[in-house]
C-alpha atoms as a PDB file:
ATOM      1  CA  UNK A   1     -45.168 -52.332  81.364  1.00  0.00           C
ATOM      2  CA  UNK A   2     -43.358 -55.626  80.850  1.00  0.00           C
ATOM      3  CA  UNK A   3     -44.196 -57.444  84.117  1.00  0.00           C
ATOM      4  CA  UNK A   4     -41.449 -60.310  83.294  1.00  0.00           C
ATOM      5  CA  UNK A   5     -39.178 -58.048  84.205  1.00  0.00           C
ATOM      6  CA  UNK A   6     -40.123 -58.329  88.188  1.00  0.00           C
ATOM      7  CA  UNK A   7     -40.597 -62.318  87.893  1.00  0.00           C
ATOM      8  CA  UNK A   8     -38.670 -63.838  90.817  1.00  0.00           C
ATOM      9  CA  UNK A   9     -37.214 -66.327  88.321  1.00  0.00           C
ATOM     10  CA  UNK A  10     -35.997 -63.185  85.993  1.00  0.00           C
ATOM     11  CA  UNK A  11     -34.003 -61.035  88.635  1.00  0.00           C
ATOM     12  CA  UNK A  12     -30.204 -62.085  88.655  1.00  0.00           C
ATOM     13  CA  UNK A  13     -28.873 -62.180  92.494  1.00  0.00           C
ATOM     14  CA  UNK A  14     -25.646 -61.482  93.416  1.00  0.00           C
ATOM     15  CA  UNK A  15     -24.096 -63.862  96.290  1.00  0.00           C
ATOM     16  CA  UNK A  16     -20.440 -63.857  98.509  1.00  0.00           C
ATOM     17  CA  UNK A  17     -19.277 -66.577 100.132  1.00  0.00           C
ATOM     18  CA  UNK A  18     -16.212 -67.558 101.854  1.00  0.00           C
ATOM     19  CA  UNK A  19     -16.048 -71.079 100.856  1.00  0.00           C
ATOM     20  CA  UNK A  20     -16.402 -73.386  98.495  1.00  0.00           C
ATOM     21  CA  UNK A  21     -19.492 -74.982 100.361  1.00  0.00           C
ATOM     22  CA  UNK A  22     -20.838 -71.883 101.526  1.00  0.00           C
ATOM     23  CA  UNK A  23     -21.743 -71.315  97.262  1.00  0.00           C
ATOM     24  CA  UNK A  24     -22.715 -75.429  97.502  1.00  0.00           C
ATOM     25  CA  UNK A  25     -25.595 -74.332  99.827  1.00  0.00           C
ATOM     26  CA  UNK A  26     -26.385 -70.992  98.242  1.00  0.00           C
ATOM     27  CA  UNK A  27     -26.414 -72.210  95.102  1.00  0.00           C
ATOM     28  CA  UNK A  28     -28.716 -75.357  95.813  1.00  0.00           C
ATOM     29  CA  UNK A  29     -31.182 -72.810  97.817  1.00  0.00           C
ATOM     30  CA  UNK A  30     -31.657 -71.113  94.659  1.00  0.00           C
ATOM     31  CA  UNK A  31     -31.552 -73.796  92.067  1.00  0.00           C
ATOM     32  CA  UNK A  32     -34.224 -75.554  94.220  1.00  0.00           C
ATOM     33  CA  UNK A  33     -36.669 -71.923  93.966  1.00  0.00           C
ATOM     34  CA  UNK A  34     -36.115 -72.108  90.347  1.00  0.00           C
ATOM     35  CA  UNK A  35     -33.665 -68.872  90.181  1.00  0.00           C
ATOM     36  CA  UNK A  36     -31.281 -69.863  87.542  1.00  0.00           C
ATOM     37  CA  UNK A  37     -28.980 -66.198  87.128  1.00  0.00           C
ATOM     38  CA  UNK A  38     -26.332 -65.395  89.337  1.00  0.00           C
ATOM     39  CA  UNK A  39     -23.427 -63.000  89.903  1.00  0.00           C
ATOM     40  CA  UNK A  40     -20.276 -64.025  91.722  1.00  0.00           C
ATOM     41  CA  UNK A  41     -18.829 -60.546  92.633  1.00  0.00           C
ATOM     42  CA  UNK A  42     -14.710 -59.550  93.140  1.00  0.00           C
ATOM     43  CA  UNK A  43     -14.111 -58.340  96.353  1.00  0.00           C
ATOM     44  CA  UNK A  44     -12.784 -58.864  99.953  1.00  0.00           C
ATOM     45  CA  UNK A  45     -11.416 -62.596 100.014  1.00  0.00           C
ATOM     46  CA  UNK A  46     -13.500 -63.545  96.891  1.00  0.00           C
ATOM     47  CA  UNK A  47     -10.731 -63.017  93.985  1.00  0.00           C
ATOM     48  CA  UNK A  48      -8.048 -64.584  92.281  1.00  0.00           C
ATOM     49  CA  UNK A  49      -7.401 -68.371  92.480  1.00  0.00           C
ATOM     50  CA  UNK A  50     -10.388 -68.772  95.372  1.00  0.00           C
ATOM     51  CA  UNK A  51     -13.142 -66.583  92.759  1.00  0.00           C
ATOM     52  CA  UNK A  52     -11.613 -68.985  89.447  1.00  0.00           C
ATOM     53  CA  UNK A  53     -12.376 -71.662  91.232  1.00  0.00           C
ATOM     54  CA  UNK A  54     -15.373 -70.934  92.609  1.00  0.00           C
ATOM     55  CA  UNK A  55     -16.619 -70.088  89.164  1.00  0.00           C
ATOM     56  CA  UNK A  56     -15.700 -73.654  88.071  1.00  0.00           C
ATOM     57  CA  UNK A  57     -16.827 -75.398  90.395  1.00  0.00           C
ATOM     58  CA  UNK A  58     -20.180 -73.439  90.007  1.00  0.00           C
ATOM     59  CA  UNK A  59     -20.281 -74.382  86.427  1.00  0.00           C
ATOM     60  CA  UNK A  60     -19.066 -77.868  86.861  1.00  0.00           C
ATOM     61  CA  UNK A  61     -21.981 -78.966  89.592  1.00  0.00           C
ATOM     62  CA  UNK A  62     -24.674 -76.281  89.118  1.00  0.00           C
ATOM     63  CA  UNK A  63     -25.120 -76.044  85.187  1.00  0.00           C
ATOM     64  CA  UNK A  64     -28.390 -74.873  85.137  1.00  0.00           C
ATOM     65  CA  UNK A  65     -27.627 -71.539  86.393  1.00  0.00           C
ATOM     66  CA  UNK A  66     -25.926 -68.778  84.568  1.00  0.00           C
ATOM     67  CA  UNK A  67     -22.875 -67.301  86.104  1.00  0.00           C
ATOM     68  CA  UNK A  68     -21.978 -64.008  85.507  1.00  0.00           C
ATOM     69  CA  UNK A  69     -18.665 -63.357  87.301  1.00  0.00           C
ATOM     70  CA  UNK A  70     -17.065 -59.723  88.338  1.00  0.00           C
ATOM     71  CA  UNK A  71     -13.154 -58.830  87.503  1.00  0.00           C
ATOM     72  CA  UNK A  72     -12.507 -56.194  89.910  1.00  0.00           C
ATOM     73  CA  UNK A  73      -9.312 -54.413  88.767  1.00  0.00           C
ATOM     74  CA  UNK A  74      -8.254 -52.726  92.214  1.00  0.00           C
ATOM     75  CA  UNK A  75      -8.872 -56.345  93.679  1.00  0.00           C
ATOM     76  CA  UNK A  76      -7.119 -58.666  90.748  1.00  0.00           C
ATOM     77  CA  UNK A  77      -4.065 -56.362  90.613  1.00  0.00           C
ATOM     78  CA  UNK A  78      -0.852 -58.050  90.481  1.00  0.00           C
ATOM     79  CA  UNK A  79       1.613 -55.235  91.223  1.00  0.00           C
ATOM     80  CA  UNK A  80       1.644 -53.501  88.035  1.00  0.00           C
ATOM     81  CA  UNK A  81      -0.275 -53.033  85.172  1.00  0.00           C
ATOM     82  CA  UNK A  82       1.043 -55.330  82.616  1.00  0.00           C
ATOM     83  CA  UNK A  83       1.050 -57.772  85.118  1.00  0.00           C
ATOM     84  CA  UNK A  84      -3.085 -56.920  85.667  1.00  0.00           C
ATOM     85  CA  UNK A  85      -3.478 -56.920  81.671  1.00  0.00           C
ATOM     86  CA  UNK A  86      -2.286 -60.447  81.539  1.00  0.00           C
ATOM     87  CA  UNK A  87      -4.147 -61.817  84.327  1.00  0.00           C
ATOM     88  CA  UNK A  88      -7.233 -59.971  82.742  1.00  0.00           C
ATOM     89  CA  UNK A  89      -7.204 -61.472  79.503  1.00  0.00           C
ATOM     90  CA  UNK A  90      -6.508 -65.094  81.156  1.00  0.00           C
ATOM     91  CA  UNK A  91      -9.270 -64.339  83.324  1.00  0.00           C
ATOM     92  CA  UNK A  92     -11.756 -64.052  80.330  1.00  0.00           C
ATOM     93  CA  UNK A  93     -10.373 -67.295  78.341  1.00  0.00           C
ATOM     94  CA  UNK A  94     -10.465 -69.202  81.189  1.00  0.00           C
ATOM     95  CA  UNK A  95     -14.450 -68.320  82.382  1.00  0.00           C
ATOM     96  CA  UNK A  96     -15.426 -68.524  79.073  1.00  0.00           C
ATOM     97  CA  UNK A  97     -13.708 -72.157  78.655  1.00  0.00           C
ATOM     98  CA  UNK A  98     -16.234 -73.051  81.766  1.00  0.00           C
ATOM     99  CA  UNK A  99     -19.016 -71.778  79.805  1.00  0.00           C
ATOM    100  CA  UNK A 100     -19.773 -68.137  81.337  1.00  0.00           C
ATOM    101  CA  UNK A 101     -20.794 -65.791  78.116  1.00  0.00           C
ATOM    102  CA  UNK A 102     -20.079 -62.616  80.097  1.00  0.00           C
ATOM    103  CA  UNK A 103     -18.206 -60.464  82.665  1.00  0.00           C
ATOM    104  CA  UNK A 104     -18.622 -57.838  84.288  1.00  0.00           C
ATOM    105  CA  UNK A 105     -15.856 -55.325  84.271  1.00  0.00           C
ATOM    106  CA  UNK A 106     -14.856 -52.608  87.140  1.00  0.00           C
ATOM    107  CA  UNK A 107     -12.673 -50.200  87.933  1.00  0.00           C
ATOM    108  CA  UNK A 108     -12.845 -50.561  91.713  1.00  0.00           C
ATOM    109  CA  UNK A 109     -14.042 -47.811  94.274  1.00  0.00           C
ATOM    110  CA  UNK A 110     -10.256 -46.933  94.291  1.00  0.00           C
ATOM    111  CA  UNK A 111      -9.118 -46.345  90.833  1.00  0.00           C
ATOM    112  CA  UNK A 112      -6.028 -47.394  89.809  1.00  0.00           C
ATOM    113  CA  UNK A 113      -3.758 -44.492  88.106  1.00  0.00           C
ATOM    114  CA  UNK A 114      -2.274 -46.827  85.496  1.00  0.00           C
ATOM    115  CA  UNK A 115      -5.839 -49.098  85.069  1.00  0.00           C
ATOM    116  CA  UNK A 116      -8.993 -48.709  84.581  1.00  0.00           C
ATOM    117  CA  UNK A 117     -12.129 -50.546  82.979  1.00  0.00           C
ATOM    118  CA  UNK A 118     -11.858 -47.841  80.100  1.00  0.00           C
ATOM    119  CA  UNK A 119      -7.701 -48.944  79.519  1.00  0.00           C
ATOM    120  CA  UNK A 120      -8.696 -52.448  79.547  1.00  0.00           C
ATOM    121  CA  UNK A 121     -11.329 -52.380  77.487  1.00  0.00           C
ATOM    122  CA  UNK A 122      -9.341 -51.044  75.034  1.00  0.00           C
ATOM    123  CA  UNK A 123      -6.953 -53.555  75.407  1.00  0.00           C
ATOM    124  CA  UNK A 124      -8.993 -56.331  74.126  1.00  0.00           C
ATOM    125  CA  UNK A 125     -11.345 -54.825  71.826  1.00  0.00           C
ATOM    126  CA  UNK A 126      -9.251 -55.756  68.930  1.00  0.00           C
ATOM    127  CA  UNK A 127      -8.611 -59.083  70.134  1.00  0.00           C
ATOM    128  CA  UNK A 128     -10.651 -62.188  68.002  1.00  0.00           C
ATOM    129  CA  UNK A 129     -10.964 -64.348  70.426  1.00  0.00           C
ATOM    130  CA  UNK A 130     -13.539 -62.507  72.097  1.00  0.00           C
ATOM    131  CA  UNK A 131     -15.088 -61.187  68.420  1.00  0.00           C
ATOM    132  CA  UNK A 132     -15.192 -64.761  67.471  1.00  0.00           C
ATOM    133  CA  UNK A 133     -16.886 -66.161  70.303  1.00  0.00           C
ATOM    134  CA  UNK A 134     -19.789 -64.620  71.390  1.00  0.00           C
ATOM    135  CA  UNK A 135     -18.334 -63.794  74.677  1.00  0.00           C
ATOM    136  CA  UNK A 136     -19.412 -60.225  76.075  1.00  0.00           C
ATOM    137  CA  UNK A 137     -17.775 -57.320  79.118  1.00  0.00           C
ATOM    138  CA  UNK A 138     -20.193 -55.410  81.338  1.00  0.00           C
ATOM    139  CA  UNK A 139     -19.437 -52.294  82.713  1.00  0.00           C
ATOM    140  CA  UNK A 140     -20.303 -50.258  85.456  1.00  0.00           C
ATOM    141  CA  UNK A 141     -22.387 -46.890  85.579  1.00  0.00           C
ATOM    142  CA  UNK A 142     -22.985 -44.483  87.812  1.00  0.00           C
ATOM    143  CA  UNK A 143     -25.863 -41.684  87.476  1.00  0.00           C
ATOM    144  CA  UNK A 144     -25.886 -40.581  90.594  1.00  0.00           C
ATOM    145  CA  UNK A 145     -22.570 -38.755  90.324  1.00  0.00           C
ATOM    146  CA  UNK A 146     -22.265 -34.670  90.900  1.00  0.00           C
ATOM    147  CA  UNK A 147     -22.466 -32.986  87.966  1.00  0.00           C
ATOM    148  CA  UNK A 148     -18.700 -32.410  86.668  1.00  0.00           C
ATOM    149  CA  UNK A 149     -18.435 -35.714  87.642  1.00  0.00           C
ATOM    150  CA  UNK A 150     -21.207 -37.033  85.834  1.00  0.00           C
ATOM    151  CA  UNK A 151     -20.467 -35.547  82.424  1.00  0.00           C
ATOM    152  CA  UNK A 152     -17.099 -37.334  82.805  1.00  0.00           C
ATOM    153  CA  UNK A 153     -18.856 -40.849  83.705  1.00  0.00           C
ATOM    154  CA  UNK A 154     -21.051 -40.079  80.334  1.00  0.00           C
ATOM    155  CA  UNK A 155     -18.410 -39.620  78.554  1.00  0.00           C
ATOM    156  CA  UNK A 156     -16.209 -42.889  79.809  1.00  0.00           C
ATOM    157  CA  UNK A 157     -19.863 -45.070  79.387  1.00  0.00           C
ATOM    158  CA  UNK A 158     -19.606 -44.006  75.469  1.00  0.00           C
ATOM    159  CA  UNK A 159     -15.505 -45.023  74.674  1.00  0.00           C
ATOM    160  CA  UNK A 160     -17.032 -47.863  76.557  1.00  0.00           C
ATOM    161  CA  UNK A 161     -19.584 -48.645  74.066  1.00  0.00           C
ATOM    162  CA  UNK A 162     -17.344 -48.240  71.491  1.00  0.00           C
ATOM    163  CA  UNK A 163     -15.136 -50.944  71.911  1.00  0.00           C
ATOM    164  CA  UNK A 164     -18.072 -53.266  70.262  1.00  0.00           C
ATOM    165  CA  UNK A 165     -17.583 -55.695  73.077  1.00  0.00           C
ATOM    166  CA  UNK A 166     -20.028 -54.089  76.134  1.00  0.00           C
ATOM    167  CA  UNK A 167     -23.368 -56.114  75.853  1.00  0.00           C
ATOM    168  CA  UNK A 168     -24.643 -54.997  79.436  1.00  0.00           C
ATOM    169  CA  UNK A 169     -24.376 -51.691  81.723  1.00  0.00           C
ATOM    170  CA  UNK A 170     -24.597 -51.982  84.901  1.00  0.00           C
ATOM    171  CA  UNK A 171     -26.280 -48.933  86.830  1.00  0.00           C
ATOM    172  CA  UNK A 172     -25.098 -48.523  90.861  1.00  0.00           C
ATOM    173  CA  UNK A 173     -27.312 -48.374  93.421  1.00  0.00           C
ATOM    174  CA  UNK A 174     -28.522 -44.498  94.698  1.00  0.00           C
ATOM    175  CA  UNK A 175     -31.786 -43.210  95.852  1.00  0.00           C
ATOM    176  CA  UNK A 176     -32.622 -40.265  93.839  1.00  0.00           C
ATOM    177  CA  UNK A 177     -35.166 -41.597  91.652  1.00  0.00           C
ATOM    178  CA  UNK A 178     -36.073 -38.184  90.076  1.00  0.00           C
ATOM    179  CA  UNK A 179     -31.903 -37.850  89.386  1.00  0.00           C
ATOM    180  CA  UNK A 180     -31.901 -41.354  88.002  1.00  0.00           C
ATOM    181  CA  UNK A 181     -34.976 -41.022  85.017  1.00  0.00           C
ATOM    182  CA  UNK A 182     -33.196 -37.736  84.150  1.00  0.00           C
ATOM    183  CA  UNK A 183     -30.131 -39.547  84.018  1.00  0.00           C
ATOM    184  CA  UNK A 184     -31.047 -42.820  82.390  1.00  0.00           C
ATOM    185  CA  UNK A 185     -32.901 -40.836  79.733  1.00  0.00           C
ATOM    186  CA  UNK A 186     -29.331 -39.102  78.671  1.00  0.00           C
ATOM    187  CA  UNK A 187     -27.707 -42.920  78.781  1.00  0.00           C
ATOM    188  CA  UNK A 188     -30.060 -43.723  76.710  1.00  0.00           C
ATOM    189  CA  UNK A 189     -29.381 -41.150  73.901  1.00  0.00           C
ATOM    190  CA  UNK A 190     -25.834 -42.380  74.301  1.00  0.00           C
ATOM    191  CA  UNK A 191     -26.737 -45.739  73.495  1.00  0.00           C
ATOM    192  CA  UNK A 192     -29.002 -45.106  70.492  1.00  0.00           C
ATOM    193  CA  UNK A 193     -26.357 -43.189  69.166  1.00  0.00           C
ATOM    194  CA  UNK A 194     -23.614 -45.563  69.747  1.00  0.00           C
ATOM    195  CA  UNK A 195     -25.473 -48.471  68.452  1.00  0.00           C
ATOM    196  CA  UNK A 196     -26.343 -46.529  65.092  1.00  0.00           C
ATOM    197  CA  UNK A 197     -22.613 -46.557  64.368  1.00  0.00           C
ATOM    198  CA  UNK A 198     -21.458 -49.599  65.497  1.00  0.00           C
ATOM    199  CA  UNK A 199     -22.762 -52.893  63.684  1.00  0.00           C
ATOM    200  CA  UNK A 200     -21.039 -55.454  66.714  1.00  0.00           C
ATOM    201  CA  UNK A 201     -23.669 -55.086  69.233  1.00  0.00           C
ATOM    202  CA  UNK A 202     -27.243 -54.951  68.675  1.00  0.00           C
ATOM    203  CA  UNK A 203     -28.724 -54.277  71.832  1.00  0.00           C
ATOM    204  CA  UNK A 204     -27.449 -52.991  75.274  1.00  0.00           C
ATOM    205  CA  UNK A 205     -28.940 -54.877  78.070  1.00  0.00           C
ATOM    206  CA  UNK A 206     -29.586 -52.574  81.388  1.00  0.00           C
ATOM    207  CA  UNK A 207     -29.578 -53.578  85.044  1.00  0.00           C
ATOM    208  CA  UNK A 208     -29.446 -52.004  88.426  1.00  0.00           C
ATOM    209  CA  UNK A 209     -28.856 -52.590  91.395  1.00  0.00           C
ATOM    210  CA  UNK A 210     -31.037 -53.013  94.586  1.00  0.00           C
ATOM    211  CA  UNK A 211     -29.920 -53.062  98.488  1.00  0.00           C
ATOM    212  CA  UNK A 212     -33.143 -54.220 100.594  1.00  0.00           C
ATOM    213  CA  UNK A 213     -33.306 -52.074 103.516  1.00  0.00           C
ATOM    214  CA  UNK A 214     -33.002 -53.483 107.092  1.00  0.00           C
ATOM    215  CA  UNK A 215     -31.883 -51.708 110.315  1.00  0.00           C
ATOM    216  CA  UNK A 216     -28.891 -53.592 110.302  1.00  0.00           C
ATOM    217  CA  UNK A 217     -27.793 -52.437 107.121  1.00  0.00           C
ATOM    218  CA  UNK A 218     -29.236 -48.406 107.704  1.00  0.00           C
ATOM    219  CA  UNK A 219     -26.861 -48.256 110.419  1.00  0.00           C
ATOM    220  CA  UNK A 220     -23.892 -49.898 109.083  1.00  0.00           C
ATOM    221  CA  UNK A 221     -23.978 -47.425 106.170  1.00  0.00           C
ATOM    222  CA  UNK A 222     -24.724 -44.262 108.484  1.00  0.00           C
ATOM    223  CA  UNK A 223     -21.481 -45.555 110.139  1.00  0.00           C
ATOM    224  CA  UNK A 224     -19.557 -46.477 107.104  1.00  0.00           C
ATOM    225  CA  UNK A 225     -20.989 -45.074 103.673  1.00  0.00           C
ATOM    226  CA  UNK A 226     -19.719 -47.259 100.360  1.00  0.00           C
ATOM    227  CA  UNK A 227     -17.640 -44.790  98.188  1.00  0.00           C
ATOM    228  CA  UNK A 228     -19.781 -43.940  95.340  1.00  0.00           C
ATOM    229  CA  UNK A 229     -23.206 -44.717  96.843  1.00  0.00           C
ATOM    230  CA  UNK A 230     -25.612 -41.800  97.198  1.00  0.00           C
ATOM    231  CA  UNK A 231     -28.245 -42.484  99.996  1.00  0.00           C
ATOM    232  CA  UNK A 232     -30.614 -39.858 100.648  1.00  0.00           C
ATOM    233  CA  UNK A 233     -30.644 -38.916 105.019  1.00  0.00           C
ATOM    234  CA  UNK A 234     -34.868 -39.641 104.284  1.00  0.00           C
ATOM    235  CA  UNK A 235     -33.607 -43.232 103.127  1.00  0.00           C
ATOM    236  CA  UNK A 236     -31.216 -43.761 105.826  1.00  0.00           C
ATOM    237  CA  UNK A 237     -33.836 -42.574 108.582  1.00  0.00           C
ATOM    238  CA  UNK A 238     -35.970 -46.130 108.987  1.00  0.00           C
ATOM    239  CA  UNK A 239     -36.972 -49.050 107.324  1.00  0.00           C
ATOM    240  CA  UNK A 240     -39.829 -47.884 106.437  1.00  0.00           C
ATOM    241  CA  UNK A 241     -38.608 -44.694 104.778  1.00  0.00           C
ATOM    242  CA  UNK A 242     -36.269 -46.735 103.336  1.00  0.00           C
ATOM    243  CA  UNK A 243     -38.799 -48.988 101.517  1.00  0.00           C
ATOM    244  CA  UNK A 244     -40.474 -46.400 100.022  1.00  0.00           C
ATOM    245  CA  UNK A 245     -37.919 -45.442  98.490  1.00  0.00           C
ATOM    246  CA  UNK A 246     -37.191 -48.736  97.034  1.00  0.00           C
ATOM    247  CA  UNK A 247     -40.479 -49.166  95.543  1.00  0.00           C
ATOM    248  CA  UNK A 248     -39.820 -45.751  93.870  1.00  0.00           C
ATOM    249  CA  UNK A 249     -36.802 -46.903  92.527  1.00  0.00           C
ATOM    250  CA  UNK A 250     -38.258 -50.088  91.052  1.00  0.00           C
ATOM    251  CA  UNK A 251     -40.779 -48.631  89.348  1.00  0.00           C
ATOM    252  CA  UNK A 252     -38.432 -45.998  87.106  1.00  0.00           C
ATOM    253  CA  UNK A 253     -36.619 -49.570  86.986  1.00  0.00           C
ATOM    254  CA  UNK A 254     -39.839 -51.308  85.079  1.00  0.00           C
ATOM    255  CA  UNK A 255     -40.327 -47.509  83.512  1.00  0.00           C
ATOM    256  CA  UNK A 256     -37.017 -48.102  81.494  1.00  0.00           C
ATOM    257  CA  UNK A 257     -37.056 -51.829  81.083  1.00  0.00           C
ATOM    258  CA  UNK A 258     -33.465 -52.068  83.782  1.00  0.00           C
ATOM    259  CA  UNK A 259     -33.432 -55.608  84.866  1.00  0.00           C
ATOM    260  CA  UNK A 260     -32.795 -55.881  88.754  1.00  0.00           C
ATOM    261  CA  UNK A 261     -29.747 -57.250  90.410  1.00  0.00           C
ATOM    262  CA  UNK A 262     -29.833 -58.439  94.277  1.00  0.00           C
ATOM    263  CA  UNK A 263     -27.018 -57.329  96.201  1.00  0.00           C
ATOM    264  CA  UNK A 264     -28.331 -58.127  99.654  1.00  0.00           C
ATOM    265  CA  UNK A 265     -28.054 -61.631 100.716  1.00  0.00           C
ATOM    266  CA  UNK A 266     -31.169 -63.699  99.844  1.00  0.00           C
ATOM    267  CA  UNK A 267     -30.196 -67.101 100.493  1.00  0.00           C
ATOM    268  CA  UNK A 268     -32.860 -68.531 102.509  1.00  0.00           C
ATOM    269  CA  UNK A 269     -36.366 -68.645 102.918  1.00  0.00           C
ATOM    270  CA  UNK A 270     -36.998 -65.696 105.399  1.00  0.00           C
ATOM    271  CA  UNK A 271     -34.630 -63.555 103.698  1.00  0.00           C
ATOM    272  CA  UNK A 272     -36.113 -64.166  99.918  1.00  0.00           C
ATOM    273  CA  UNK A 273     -39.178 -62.977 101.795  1.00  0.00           C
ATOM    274  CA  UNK A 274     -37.704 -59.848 102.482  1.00  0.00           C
ATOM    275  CA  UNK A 275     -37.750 -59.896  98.363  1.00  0.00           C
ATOM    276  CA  UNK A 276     -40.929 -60.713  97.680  1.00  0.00           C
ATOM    277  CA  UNK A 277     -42.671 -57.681  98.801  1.00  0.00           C
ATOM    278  CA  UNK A 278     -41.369 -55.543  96.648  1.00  0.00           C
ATOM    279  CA  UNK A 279     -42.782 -57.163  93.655  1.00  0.00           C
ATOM    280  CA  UNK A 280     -46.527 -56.829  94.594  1.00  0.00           C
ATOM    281  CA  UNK A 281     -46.717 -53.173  93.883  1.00  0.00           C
END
């Protein structure tokens, strides 16, 4: 198995702020630890004018690391769709004009009736700009979905893959590890078979995401579940449990070459430790 994959300096972190120093620091903390890829997600306060110009400002000061920004479609809309479409394709020209090469496109855990990542996909897949300049959408996946429910997200993940534009999928975080290889192996097939008819994209790059268990964040989620994110009761039981579970997960990860993406704040020393033990196994 490709060890690479694990390297501290390979993982891509995502990071929330709520300033425009706050991503100063965080972005300096990494930068100095030689961890170079980055995703700025869409959500709570972090959208619109305040996530555009974070994203330039990151590119401006911190060129070195690679910026992969989120356009959240429940977060970015701007009353109706049209309106949405608009701010969507601006969105794109103007990240790309500060030197991002991808985005990563979602729905939102509260789908809009008249929008989704599947509807705006096919809005620009026809458009040249993004043809002629190497500039690539990510989209969202979830395999941890109920049945009915998953042959419907299997279905969306392939129109999505047709558009020639999707370079990256980007798998939520669950902890069924046995439901996830069973899952990933029928993405998979999708893929190969998407790829053998469409000459734009060459290869689909894979990640997933990883929450590192604390008791902090066990009992905010026993409180408050995320829509969409399956935790086990075993997982949500201790830390300990909890990390087992993790290391599970990471190695059907490694199994089917998914790069890792941090979604728990790592930003400091003690906290990157926290990290680190998870890539010794």
């Amino acid at each position: 198995m490709d060890n690479t994959l694990f390297h501290l300096r390979n993982l891509r972190i995502e990071i929330s702020f709520k300033s425009y120093d706050e991503m100063r620091s965080i972005l300096s903390f990494y930068e100095s630890i030689n961890i170079y890829n980055i995703n700025i997600p869409c959500k709570n306060n972090l959208k619109k004018d305040f996530l555009l110009n974070s994203i330039k400002i990151a590119r401006e000061e911190f060129p070195k690391i690679d910026i992969i920004p989120h356009f959240s479609i429940l977060h970015e809309f701007r009353r109706n769709s049209l309106n949405t479409k608009n701010s969507f394709i601006n969105f794109l020209k103007l990240v790309k004009s500060f030197g991002c090469k991808e985005v990563l496109l979602v729905s939102g855990s509260q789908k809009r009736s008249t929008l989704d990542s599947l509807l705006a996909l096919d809005l620009i897949k026809n458009n040249l700009f993004f043809h002629n300049n190497y500039f690539f959408i990510g989209v969202a996946f979830n395999p941890y979905l109920p049945d009915h429910l998953f042959q419907e997200e299997l279905l969306k993940i392939e129109e999505k893959l047709k558009s020639g534009i999707v370079n990256s999928i980007w798998i939520q975080f669950g902890t069924d590890y046995a439901l996830l290889e069973t899952r990933i192996k029928l993405l998979k097939d999708v893929m190969d078979s998407t790829l053998k008819n469409n000459s734009k994209i060459s290869k689909i790059i894979l990640y997933g995401s990883i929450l590192i268990p604390s008791k902090q964040f066990l009992a905010r989620f026993r409180y408050r579940p995320w829509k969409g994110v399956y935790c086990c009761p075993e997982f949500l039981k201790s830390v300990e449990v909890a990390n087992t579970v993790i290391v599970k997960l990471l190695k059907t990860y490694k199994s089917y070459r998914i790069f890792p993406i941090i979604e728990t704040d790592t930003s400091n020393i003690k906290k990157l430790n926290s990290l680190k033990m998870f890539f010794n196994f």
